[in-house]
N, C-alpha and C. Protein backbone atom coordinates (compact mmCIF):
# COMPACT_ATOMS: atom_id res chain seq x y z
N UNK A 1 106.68 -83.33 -125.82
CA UNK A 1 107.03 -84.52 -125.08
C UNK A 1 108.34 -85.11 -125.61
N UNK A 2 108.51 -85.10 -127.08
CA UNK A 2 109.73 -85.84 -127.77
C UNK A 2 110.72 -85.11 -127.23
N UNK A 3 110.53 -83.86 -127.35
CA UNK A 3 111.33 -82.36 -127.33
C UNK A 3 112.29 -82.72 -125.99
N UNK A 4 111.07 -82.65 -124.83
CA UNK A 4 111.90 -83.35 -123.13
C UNK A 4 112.46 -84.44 -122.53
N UNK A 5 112.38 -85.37 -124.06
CA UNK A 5 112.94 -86.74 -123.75
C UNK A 5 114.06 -86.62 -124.35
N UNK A 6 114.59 -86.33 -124.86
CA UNK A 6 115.70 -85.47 -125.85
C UNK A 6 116.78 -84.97 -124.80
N UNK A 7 116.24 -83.60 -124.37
CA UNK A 7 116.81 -82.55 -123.26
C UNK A 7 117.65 -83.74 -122.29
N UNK A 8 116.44 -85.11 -121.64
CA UNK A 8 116.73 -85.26 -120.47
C UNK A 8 117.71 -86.58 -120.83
N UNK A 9 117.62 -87.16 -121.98
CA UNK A 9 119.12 -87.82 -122.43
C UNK A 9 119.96 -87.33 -122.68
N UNK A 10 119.95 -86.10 -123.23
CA UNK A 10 121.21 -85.37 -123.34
C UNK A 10 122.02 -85.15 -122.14
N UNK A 11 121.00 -84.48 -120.88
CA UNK A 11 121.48 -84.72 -119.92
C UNK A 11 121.88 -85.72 -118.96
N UNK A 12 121.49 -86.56 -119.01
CA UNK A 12 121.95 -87.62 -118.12
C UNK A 12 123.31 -88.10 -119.05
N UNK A 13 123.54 -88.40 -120.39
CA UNK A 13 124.58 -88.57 -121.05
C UNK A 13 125.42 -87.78 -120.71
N UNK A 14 125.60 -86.42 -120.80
CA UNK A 14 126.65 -85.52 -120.24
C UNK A 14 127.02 -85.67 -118.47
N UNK A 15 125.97 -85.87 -117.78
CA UNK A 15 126.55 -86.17 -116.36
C UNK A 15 127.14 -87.75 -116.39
N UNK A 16 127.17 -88.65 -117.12
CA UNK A 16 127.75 -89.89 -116.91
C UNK A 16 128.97 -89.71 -117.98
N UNK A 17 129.46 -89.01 -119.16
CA UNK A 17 130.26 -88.77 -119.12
C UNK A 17 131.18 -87.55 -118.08
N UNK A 18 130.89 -86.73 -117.75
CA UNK A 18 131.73 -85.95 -116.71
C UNK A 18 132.02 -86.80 -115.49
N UNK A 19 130.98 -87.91 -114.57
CA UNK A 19 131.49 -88.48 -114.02
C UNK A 19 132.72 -90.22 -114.62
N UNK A 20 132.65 -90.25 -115.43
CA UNK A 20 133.38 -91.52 -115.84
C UNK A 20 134.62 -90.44 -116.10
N UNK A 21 134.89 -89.46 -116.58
CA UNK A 21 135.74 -88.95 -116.70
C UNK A 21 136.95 -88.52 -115.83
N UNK A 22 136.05 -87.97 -114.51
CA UNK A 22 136.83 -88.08 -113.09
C UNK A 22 136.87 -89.24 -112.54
N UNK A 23 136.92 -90.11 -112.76
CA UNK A 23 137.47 -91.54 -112.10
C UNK A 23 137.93 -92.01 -113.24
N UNK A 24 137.72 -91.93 -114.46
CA UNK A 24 139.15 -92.29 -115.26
C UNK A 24 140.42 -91.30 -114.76
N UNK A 25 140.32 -90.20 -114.19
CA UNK A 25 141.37 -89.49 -114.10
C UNK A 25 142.05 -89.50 -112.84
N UNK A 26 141.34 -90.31 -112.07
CA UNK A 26 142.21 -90.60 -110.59
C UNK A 26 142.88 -92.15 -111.02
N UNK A 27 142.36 -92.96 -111.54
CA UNK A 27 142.89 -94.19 -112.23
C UNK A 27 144.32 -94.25 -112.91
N UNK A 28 144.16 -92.92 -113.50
CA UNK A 28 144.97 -92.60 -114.53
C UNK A 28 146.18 -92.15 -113.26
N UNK A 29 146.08 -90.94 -112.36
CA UNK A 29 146.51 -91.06 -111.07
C UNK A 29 147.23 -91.83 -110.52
N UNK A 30 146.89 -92.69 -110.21
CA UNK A 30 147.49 -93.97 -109.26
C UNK A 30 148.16 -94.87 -110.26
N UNK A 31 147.77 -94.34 -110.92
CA UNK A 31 148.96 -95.82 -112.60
C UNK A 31 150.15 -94.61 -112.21
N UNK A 32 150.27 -94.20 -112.30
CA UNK A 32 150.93 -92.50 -112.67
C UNK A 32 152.07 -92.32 -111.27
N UNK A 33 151.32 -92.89 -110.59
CA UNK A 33 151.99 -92.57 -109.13
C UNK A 33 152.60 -93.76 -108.80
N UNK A 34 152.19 -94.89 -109.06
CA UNK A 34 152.62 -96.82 -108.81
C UNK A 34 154.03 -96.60 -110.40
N UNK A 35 153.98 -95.93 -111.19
CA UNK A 35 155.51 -96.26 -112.04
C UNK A 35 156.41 -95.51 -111.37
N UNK A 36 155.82 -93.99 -111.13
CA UNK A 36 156.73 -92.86 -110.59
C UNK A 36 157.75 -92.86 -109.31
N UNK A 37 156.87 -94.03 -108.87
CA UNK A 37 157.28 -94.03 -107.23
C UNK A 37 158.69 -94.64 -107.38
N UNK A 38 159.71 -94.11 -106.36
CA UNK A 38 161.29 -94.14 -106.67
C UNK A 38 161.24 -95.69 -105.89
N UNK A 39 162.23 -96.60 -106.26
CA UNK A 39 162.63 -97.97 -105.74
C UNK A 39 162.85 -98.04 -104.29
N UNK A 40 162.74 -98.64 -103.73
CA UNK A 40 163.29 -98.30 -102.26
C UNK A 40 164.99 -99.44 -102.37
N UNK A 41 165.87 -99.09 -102.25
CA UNK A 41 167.03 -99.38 -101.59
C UNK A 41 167.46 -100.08 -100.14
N UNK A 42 167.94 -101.24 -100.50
CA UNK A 42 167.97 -101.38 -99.01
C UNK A 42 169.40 -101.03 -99.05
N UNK A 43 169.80 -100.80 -97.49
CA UNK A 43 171.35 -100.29 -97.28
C UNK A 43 172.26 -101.48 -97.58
N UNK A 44 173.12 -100.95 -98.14
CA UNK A 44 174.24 -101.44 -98.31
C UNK A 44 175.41 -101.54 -97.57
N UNK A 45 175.95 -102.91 -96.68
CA UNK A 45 177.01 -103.09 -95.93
C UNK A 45 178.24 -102.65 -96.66
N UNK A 46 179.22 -101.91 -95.95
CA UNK A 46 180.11 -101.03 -95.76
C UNK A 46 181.01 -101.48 -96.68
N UNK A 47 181.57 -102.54 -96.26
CA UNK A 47 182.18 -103.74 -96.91
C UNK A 47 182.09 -104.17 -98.27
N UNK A 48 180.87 -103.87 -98.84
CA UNK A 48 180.14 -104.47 -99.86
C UNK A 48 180.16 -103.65 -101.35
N UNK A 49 180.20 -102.30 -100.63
CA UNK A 49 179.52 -101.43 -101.60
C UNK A 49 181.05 -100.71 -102.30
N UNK A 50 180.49 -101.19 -103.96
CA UNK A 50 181.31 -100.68 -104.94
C UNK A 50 181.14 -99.26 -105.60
N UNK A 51 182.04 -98.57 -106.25
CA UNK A 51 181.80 -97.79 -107.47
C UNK A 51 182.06 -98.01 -108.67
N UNK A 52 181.64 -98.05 -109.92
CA UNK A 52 182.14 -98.05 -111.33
C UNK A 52 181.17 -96.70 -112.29
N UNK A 53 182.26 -96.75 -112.86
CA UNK A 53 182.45 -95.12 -113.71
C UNK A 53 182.79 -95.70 -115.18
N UNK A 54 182.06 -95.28 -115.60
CA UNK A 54 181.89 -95.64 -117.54
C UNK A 54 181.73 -95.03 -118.52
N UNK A 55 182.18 -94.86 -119.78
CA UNK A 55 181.69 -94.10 -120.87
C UNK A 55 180.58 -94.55 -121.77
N UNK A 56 179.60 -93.68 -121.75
CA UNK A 56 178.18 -94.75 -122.72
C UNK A 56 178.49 -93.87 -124.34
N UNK A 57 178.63 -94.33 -125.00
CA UNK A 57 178.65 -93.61 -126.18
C UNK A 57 177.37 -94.43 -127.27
N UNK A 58 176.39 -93.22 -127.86
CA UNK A 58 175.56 -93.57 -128.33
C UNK A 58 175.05 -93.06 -127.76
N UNK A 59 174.27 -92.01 -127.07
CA UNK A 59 173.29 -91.22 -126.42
C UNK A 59 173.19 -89.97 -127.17
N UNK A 60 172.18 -89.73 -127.27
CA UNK A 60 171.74 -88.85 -128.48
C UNK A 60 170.87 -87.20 -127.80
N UNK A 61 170.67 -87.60 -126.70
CA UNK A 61 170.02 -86.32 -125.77
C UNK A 61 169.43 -86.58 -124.29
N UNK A 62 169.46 -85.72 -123.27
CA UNK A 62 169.78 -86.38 -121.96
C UNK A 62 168.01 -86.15 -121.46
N UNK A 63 167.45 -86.21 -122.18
CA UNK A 63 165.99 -86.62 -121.56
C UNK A 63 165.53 -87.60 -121.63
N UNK A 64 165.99 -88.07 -123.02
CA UNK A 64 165.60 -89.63 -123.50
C UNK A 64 166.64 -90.31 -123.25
N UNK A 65 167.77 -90.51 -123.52
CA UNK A 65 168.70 -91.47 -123.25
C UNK A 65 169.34 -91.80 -122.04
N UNK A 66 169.78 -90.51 -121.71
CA UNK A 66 170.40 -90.45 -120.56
C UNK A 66 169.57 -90.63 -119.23
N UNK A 67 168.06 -90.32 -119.66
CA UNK A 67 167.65 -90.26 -118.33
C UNK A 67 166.91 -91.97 -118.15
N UNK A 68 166.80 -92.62 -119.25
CA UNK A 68 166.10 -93.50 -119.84
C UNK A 68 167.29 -94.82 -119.34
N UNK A 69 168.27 -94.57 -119.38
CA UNK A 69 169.81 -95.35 -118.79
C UNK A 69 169.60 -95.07 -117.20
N UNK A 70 169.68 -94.30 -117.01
CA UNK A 70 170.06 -94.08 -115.51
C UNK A 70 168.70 -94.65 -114.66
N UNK A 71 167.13 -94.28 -115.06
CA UNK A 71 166.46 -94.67 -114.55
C UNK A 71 166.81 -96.74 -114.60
N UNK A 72 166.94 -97.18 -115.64
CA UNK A 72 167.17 -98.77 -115.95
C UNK A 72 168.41 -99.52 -114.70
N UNK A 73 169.19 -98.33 -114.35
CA UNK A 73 170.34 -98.95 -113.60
C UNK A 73 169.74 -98.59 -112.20
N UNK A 74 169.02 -97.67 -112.13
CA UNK A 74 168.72 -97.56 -110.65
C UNK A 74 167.86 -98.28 -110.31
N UNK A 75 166.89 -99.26 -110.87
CA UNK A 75 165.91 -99.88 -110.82
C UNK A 75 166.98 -101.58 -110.70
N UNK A 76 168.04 -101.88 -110.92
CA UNK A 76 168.40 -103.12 -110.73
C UNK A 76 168.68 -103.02 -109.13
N UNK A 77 168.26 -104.64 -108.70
CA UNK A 77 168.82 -105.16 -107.68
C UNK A 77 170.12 -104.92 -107.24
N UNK A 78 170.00 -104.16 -105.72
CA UNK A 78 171.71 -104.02 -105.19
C UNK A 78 172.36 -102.56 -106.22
N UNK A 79 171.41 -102.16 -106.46
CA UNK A 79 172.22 -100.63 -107.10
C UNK A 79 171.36 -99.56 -105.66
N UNK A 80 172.60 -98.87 -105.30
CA UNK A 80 172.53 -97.99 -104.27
C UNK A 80 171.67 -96.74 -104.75
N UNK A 81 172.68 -96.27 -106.18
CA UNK A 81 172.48 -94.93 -107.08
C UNK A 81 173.19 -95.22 -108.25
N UNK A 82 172.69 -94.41 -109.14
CA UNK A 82 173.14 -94.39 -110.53
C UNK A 82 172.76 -93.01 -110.68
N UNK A 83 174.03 -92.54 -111.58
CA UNK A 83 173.69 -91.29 -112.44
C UNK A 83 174.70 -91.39 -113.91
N UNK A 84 174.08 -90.63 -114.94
CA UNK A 84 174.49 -90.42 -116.08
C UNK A 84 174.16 -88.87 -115.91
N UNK A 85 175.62 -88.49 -116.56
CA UNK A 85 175.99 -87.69 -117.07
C UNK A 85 175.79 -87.17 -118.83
N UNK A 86 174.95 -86.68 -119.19
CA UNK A 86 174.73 -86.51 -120.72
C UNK A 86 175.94 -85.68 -121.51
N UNK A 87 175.88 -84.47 -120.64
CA UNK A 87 177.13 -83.70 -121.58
C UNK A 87 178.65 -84.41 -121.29
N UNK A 88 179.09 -85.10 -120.09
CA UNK A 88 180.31 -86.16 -120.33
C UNK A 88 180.24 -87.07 -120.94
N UNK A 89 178.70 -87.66 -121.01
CA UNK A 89 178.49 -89.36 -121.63
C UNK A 89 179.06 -90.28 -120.55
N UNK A 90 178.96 -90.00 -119.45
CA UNK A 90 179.58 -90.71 -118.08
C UNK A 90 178.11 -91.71 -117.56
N UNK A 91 178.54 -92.60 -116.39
CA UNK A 91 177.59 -92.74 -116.20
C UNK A 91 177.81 -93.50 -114.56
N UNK A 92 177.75 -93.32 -113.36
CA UNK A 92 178.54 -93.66 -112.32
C UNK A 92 177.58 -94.41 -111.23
N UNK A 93 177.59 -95.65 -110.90
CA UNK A 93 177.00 -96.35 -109.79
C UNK A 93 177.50 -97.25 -109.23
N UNK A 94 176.74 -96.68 -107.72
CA UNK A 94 177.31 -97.15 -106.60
C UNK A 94 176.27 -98.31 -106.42
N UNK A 95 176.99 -99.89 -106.33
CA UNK A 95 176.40 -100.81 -106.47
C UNK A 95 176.44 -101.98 -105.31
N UNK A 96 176.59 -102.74 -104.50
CA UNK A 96 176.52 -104.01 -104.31
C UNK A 96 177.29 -104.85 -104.33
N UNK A 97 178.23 -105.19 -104.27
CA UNK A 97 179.08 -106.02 -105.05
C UNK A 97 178.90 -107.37 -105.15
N UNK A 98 178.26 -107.72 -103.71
CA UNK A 98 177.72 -109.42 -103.68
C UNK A 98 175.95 -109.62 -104.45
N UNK A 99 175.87 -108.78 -105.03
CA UNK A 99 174.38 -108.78 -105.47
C UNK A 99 174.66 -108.22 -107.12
N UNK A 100 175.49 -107.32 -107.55
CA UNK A 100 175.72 -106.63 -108.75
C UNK A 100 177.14 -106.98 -109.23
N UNK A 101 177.12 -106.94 -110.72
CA UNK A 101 178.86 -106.66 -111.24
C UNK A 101 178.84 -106.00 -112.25
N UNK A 102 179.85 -105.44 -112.64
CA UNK A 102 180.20 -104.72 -113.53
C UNK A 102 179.73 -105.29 -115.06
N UNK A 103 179.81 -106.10 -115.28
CA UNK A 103 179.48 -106.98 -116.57
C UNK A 103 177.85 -107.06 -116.56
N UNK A 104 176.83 -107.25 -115.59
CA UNK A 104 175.39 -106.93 -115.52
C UNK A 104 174.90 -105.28 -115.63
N UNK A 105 175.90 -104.44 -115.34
CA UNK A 105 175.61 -102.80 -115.33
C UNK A 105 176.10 -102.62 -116.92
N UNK A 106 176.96 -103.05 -117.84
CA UNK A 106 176.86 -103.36 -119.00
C UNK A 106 175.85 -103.82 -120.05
N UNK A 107 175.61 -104.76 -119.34
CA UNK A 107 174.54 -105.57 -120.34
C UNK A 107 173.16 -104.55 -120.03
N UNK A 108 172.55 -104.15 -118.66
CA UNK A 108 171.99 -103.38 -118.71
C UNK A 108 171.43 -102.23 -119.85
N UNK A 109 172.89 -101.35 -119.88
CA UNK A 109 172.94 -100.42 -120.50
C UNK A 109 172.72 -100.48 -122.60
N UNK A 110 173.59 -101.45 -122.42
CA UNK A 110 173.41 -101.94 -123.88
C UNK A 110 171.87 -102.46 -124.12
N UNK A 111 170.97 -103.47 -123.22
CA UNK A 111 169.94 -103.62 -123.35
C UNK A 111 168.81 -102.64 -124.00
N UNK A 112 169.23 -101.53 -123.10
CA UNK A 112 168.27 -100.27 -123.14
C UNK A 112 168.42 -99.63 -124.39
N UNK A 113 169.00 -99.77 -125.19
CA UNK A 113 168.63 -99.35 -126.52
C UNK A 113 168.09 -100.75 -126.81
N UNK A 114 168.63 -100.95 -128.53
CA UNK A 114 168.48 -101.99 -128.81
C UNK A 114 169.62 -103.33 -129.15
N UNK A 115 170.21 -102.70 -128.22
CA UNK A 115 171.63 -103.81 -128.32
C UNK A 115 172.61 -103.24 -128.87
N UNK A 116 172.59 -102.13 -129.53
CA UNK A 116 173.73 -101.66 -130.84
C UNK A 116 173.68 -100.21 -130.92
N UNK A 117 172.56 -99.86 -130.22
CA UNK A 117 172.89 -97.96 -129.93
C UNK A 117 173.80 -97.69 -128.91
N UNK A 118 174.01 -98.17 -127.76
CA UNK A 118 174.63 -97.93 -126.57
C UNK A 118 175.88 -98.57 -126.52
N UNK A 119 177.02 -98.37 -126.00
CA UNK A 119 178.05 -98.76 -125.96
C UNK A 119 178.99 -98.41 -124.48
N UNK A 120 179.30 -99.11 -124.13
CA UNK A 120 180.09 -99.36 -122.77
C UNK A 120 181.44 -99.17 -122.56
N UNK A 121 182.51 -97.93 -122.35
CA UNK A 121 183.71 -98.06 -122.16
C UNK A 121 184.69 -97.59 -121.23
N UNK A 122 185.76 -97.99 -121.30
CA UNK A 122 186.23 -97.46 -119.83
C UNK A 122 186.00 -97.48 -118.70
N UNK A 123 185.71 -98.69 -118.62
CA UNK A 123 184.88 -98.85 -116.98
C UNK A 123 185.89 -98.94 -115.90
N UNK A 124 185.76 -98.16 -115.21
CA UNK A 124 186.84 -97.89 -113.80
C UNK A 124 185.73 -98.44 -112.32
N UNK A 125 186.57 -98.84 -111.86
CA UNK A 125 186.05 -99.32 -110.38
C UNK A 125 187.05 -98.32 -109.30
């Protein structure tokens, strides 16, 4: 009798972990899918829309830094696109001009470290 009361907690313990497990993992899912999901953009009038081109110096490898920068600038208000360049150390977006400036795509960038890894130069429009 002890023997089957045993068996049948064991089992019910193993089916309530296997099920908590698959709905932690669709949870996990949708967190997964709600960061991943790309910004939506609204268009930018003709008129409006700038370029600036920069040197970031202080980037140390283009998975973490570079991609870690570029995602931060594409995520601001009134940025069209952003890309960084790792092996130039470039970093180029098309922005907004009545919504973005050059001096906020700065501070940005410097932000994203910790104020003193990243560095901003040559900025061409």
């Amino acid at each position: 009798m002890k023997f089957t009361k045993i068996i049948a907690a064991i089992a019910i313990a193993g089916l309530v972990m296997v099920s908590c497990k698959k709905e932690e993992d669709k949870n996990l899912a949708n967190i997964k899918s709600e960061n991943t999901a790309p910004k939506e953009h609204k268009a930018i009038a003709a008129e409006n829309v700038q370029t600036s081109s920069f040197k970031i110096e202080g980037m140390t490898c283009a998975m973490g830094c570079a991609k870690t920068i570029e995602k931060e600038l594409s995520n601001l208000d009134g940025v069209e696109k952003a890309t960084v360049d790792f092996e130039k150390k470039t970093a180029t977006v098309v922005f907004d001009k009545t919504v973005q400036n050059q001096e906020n795509l700065t501070k940005t960038v410097q932000a994203t470290g910790d104020g003193k890894t990243y560095k901003v130069l040559d900025i061409k429009s």
